[in-house]
PDB file of N, CA and C in Angstrom:
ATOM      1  N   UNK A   1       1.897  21.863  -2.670  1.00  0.00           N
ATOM      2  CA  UNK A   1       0.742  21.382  -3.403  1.00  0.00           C
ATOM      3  C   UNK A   1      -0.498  21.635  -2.549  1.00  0.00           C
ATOM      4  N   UNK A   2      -1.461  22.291  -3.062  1.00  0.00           N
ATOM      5  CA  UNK A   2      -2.927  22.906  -2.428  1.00  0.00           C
ATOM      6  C   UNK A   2      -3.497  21.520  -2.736  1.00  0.00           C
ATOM      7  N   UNK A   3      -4.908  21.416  -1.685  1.00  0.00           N
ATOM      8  CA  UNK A   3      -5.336  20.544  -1.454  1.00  0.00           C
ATOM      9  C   UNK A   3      -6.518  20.822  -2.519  1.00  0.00           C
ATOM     10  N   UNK A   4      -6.687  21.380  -3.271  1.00  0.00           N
ATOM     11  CA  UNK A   4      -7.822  21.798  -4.025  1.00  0.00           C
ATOM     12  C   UNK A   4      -6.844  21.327  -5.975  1.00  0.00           C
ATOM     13  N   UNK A   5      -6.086  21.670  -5.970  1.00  0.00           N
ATOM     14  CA  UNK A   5      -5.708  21.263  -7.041  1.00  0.00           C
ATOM     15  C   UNK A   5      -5.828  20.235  -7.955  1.00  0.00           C
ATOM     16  N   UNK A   6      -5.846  20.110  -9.447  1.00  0.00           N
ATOM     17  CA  UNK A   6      -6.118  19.474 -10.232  1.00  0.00           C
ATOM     18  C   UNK A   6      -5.573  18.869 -11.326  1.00  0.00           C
ATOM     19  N   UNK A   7      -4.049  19.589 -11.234  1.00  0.00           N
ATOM     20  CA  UNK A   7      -3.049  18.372 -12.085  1.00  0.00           C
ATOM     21  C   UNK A   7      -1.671  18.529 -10.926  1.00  0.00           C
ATOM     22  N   UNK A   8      -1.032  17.735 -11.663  1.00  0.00           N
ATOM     23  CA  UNK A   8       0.231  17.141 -10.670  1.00  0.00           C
ATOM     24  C   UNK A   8       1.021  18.562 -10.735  1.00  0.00           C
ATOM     25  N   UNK A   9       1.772  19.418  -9.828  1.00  0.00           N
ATOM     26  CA  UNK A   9       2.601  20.459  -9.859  1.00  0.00           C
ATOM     27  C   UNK A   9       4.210  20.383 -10.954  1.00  0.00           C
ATOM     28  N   UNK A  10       4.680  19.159 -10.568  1.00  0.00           N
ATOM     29  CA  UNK A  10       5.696  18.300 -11.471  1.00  0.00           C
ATOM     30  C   UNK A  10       5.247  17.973 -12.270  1.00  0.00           C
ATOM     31  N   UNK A  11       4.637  16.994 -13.281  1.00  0.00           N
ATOM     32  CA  UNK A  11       4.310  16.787 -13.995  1.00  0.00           C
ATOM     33  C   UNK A  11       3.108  17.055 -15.509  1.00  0.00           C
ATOM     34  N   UNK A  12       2.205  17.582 -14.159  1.00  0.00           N
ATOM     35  CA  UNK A  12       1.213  18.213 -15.243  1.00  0.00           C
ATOM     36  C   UNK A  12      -0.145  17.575 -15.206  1.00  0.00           C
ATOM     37  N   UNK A  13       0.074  16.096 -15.222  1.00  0.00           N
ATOM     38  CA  UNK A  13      -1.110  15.153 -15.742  1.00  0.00           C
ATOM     39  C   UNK A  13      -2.281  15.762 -14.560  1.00  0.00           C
ATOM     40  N   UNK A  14      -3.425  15.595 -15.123  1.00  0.00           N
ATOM     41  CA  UNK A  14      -4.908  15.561 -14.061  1.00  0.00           C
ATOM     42  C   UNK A  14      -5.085  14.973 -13.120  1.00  0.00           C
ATOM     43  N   UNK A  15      -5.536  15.072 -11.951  1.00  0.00           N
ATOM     44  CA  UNK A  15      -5.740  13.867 -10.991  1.00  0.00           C
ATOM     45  C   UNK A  15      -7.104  13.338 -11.529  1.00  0.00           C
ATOM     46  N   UNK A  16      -7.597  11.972 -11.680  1.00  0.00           N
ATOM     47  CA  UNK A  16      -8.382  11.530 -11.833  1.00  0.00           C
ATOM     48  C   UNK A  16      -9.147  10.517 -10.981  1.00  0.00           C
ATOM     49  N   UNK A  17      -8.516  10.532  -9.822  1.00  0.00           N
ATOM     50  CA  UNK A  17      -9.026   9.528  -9.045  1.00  0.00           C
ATOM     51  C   UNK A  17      -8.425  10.301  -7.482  1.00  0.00           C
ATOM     52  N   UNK A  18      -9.102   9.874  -6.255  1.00  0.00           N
ATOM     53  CA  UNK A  18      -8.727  10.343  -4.682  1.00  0.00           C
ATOM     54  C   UNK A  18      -8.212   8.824  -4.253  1.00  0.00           C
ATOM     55  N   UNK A  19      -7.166   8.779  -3.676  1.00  0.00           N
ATOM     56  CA  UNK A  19      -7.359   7.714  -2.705  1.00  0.00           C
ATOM     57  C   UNK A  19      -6.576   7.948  -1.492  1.00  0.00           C
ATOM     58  N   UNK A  20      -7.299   6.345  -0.603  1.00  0.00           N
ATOM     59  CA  UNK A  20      -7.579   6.563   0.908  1.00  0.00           C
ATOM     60  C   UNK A  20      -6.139   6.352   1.139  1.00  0.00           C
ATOM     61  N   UNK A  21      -5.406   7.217   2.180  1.00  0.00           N
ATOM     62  CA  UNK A  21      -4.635   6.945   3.117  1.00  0.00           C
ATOM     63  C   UNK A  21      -4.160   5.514   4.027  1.00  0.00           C
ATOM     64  N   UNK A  22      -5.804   5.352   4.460  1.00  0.00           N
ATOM     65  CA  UNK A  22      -5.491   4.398   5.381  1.00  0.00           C
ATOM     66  C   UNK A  22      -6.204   3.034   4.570  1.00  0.00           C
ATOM     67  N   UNK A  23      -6.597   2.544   3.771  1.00  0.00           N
ATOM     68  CA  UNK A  23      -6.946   1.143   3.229  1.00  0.00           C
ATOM     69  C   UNK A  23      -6.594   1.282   1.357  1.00  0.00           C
ATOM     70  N   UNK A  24      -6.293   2.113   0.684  1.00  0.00           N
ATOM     71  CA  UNK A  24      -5.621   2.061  -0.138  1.00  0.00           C
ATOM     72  C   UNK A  24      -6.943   2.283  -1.246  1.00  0.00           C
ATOM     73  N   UNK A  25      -7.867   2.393  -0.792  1.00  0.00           N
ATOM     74  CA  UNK A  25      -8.951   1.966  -1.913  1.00  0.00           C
ATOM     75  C   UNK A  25      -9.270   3.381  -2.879  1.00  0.00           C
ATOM     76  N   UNK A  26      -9.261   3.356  -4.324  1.00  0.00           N
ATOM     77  CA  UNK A  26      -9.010   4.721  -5.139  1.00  0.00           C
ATOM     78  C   UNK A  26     -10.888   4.639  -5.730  1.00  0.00           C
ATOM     79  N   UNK A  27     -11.061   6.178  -5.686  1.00  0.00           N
ATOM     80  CA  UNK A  27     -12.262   6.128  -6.473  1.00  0.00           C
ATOM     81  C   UNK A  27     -12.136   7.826  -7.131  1.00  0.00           C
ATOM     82  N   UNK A  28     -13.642   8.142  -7.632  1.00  0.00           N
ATOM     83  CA  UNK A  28     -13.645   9.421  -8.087  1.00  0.00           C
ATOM     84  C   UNK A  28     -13.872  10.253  -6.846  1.00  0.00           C
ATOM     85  N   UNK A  29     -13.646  11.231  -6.699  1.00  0.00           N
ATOM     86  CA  UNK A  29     -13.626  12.430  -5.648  1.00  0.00           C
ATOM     87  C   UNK A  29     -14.654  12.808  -5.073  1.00  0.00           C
ATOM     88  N   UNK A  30     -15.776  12.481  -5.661  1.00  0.00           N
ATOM     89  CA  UNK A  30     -17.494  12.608  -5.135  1.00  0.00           C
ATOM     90  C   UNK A  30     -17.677  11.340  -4.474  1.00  0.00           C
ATOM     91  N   UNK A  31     -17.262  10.078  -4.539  1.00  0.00           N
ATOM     92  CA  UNK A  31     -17.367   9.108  -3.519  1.00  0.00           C
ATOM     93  C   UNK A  31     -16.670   9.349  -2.230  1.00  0.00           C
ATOM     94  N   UNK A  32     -15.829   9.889  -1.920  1.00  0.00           N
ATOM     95  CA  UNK A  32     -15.284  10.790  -0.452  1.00  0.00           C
ATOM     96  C   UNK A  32     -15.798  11.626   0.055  1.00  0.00           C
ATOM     97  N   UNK A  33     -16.673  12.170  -0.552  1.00  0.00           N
ATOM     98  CA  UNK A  33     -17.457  13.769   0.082  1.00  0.00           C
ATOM     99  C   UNK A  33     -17.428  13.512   1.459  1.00  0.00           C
ATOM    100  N   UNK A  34     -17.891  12.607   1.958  1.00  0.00           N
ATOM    101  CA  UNK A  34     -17.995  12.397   3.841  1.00  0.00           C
ATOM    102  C   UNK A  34     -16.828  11.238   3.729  1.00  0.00           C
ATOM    103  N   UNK A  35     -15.889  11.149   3.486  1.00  0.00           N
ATOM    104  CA  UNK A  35     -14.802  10.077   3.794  1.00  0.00           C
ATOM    105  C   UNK A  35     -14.928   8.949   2.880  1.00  0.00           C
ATOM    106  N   UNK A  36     -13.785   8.204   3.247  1.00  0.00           N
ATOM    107  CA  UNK A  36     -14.005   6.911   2.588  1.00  0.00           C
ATOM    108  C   UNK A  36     -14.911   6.116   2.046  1.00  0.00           C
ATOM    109  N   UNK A  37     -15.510   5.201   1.146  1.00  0.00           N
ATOM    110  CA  UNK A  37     -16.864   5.103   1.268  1.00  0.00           C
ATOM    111  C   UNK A  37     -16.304   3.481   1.922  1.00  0.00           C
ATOM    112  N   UNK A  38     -15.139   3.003   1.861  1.00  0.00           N
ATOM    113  CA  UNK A  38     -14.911   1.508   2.025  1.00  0.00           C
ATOM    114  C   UNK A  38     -14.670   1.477   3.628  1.00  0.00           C
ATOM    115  N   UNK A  39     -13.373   2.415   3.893  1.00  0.00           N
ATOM    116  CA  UNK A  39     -13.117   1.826   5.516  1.00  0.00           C
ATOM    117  C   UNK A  39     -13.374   3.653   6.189  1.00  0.00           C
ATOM    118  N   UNK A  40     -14.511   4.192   5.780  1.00  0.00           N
ATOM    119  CA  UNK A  40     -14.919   5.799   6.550  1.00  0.00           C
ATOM    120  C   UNK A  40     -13.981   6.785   7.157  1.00  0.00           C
ATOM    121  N   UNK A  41     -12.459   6.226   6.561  1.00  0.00           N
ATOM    122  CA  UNK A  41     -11.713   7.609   6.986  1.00  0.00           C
ATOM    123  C   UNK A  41     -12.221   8.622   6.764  1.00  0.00           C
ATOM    124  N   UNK A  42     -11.718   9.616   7.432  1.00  0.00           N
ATOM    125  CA  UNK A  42     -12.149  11.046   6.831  1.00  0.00           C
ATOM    126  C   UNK A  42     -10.858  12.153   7.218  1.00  0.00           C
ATOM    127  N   UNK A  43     -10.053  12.806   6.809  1.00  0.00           N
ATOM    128  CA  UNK A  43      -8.958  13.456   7.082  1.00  0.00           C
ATOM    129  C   UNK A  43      -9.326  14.597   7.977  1.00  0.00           C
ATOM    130  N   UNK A  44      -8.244  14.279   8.948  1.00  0.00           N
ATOM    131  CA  UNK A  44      -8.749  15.715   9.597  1.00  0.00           C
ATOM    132  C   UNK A  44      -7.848  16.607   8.811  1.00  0.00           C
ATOM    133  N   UNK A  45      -7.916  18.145   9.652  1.00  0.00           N
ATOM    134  CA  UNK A  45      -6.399  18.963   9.282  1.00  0.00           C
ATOM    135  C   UNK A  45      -4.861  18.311   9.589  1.00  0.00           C
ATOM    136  N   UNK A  46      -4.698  17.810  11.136  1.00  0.00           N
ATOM    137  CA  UNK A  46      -3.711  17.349  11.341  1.00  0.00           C
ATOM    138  C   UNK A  46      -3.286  16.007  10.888  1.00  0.00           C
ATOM    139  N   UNK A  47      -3.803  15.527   9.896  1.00  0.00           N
ATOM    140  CA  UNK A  47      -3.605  14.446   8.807  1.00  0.00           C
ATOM    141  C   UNK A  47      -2.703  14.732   7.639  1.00  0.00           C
ATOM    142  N   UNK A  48      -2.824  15.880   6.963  1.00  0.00           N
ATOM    143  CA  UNK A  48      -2.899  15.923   5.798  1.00  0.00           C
ATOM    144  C   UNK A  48      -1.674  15.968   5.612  1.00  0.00           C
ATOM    145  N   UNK A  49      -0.413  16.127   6.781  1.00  0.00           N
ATOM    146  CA  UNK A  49       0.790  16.147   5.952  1.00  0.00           C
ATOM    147  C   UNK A  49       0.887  14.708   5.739  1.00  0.00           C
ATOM    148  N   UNK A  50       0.307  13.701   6.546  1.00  0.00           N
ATOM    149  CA  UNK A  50       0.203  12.346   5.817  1.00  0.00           C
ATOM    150  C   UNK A  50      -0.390  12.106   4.696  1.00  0.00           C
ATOM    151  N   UNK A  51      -1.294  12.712   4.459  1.00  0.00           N
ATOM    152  CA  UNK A  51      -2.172  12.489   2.704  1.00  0.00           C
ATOM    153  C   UNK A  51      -0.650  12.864   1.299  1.00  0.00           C
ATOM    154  N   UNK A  52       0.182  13.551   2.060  1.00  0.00           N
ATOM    155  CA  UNK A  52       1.448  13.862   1.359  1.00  0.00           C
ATOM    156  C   UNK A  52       2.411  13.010   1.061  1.00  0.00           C
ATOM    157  N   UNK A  53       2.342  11.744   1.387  1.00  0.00           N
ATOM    158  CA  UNK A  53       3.365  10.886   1.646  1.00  0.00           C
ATOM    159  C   UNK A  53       3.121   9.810   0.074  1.00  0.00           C
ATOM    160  N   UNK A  54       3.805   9.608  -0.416  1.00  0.00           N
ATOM    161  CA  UNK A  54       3.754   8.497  -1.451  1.00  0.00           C
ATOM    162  C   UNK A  54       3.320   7.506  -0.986  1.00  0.00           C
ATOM    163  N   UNK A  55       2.154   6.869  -1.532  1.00  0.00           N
ATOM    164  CA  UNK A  55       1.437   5.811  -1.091  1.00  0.00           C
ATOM    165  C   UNK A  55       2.534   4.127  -0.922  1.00  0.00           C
ATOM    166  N   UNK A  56       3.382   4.738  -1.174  1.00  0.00           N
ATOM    167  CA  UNK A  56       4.565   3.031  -0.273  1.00  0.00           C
ATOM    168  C   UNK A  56       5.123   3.564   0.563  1.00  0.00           C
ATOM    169  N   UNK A  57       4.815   4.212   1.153  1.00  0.00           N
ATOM    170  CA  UNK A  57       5.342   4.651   2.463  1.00  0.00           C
ATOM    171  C   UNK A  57       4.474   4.915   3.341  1.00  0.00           C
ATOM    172  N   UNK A  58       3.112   5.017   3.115  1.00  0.00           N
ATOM    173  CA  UNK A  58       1.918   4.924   3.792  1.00  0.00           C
ATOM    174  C   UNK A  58       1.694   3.455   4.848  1.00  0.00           C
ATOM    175  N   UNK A  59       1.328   3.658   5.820  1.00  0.00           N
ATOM    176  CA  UNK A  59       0.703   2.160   6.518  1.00  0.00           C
ATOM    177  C   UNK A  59      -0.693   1.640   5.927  1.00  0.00           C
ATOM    178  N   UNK A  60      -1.224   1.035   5.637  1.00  0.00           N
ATOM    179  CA  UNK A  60      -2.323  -0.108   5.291  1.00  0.00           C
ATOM    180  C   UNK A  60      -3.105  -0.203   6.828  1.00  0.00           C
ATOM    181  N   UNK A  61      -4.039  -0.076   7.172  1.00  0.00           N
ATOM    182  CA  UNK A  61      -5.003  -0.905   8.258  1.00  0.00           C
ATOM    183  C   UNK A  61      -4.885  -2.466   7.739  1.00  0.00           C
ATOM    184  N   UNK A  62      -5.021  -3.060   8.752  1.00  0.00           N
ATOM    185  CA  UNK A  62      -5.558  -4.762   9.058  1.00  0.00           C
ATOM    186  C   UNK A  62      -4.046  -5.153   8.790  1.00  0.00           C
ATOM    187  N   UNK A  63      -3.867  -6.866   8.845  1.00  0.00           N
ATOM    188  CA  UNK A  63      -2.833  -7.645   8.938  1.00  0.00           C
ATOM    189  C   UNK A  63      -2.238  -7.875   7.218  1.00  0.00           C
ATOM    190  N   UNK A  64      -1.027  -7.798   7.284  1.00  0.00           N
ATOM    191  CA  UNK A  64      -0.360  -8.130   5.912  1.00  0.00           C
ATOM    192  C   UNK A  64      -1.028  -9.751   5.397  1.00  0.00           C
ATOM    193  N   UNK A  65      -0.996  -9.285   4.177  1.00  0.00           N
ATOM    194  CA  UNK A  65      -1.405 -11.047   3.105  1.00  0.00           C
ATOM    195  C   UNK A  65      -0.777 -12.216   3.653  1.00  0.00           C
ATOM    196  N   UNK A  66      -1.099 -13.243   3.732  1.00  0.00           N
ATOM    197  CA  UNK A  66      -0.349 -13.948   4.029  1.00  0.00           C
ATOM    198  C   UNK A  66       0.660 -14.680   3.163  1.00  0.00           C
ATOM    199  N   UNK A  67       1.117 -15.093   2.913  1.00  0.00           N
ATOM    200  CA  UNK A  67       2.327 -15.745   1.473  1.00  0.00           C
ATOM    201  C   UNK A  67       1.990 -16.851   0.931  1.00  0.00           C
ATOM    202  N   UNK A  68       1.919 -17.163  -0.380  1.00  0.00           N
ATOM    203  CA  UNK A  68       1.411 -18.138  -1.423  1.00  0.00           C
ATOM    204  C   UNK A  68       2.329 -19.108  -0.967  1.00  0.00           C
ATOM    205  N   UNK A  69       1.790 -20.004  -1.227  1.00  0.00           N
ATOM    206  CA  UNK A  69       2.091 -21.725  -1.318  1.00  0.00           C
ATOM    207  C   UNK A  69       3.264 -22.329  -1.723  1.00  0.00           C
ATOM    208  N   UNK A  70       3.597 -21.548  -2.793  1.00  0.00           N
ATOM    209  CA  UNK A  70       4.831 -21.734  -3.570  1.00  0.00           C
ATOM    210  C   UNK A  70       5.580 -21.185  -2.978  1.00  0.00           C
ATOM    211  N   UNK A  71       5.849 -19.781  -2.164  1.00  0.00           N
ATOM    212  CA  UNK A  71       7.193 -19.366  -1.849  1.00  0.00           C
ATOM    213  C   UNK A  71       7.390 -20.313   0.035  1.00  0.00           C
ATOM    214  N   UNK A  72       6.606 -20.827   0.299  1.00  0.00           N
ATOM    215  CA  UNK A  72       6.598 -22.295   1.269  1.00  0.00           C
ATOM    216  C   UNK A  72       7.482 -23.061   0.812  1.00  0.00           C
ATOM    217  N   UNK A  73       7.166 -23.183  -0.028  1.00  0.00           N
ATOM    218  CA  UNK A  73       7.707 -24.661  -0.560  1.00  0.00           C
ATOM    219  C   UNK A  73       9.238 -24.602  -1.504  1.00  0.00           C
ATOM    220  N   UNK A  74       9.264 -23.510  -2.005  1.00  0.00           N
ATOM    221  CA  UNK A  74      10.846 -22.996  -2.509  1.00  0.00           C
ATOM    222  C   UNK A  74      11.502 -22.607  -1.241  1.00  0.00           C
ATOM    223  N   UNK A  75      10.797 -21.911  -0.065  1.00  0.00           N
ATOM    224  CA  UNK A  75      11.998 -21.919   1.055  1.00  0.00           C
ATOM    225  C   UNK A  75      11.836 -23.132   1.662  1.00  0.00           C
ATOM    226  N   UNK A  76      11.423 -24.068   1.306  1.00  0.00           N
ATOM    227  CA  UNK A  76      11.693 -25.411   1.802  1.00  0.00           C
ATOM    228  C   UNK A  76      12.753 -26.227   1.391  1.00  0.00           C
ATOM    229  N   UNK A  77      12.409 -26.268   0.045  1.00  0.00           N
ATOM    230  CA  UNK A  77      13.402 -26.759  -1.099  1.00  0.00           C
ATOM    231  C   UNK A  77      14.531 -26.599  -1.282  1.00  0.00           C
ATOM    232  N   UNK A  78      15.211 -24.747  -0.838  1.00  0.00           N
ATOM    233  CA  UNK A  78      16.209 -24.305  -0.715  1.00  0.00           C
ATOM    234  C   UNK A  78      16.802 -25.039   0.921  1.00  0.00           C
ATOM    235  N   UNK A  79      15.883 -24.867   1.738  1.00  0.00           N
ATOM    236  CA  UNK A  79      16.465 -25.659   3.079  1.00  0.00           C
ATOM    237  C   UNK A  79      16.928 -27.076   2.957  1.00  0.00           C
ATOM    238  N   UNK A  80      15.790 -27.529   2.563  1.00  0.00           N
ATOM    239  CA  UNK A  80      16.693 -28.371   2.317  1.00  0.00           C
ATOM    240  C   UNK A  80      17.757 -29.057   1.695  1.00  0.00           C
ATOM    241  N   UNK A  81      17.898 -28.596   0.126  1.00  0.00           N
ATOM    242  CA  UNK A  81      19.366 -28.770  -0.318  1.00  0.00           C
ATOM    243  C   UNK A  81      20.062 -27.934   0.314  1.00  0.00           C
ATOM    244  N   UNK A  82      19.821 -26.856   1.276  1.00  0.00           N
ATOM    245  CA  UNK A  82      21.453 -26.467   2.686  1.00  0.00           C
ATOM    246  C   UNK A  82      21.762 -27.519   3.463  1.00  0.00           C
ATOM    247  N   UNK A  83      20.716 -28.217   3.861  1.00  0.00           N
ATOM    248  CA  UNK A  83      20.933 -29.511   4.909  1.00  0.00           C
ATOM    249  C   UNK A  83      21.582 -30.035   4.202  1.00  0.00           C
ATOM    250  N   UNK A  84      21.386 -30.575   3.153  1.00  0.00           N
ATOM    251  CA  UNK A  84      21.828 -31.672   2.581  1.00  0.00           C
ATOM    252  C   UNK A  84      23.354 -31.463   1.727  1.00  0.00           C
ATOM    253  N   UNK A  85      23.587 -30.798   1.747  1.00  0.00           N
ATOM    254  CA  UNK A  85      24.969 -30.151   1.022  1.00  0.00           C
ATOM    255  C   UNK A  85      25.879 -30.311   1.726  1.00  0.00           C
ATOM    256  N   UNK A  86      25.327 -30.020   3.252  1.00  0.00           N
ATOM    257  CA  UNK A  86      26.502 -29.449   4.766  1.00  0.00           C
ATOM    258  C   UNK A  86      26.315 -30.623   5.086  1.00  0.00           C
ATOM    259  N   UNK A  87      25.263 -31.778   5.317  1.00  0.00           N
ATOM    260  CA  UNK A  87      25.463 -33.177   5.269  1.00  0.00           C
ATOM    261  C   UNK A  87      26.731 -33.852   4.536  1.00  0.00           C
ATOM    262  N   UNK A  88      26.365 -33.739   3.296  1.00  0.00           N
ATOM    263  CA  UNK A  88      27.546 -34.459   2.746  1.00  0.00           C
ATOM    264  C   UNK A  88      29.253 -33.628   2.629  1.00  0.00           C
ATOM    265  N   UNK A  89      29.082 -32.959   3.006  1.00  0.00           N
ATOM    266  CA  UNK A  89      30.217 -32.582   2.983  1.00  0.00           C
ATOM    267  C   UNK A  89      30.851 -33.225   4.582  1.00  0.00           C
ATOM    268  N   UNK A  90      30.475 -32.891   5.675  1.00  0.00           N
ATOM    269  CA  UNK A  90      30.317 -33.453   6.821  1.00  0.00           C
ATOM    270  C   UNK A  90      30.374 -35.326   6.583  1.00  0.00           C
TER     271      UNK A  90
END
């Protein structure tokens, strides 16, 4: 796949959008002209077999999300009916 191209080689469909490698953020192809416009990547040559990679297999910059409230409190919930199971059986 040429880096100039304009529909998918497999499939066919158009590309309609560029996005970043390294922060995930998608726009139209004239907002990249000088790199990223969000976190200023800019690809070199020795990048691009990374621009190749399916974006879930890509790394993200900065620290992962941290986890909602609820899955706290269901691995709580689950802990503790283990305690309490191996309690009474004990």
């Amino acid at each position: 796949m040429g880096r100039d191209e304009r529909a998918c080689p497999v499939c066919g469909r158009f590309f309609s959008a560029v996005r970043c490698p390294r922060c995930g953020y998608s726009g139209p192809a004239g907002k990249f002209a000088a790199g990223c416009p969000v976190c200023g990547y800019s690809m070199s040559p020795d990048d691009a077999s990374d621009a190749l990679e399916p974006a879930s297999r890509t790394r993200r910059a900065g620290p992962a999300a941290p986890l909602p409230a609820w899955v706290w409190l269901l691995a709580l919930g689950l802990l503790a009916a283990a305690v309490a199971a191996l309690w009474s059986i004990l």
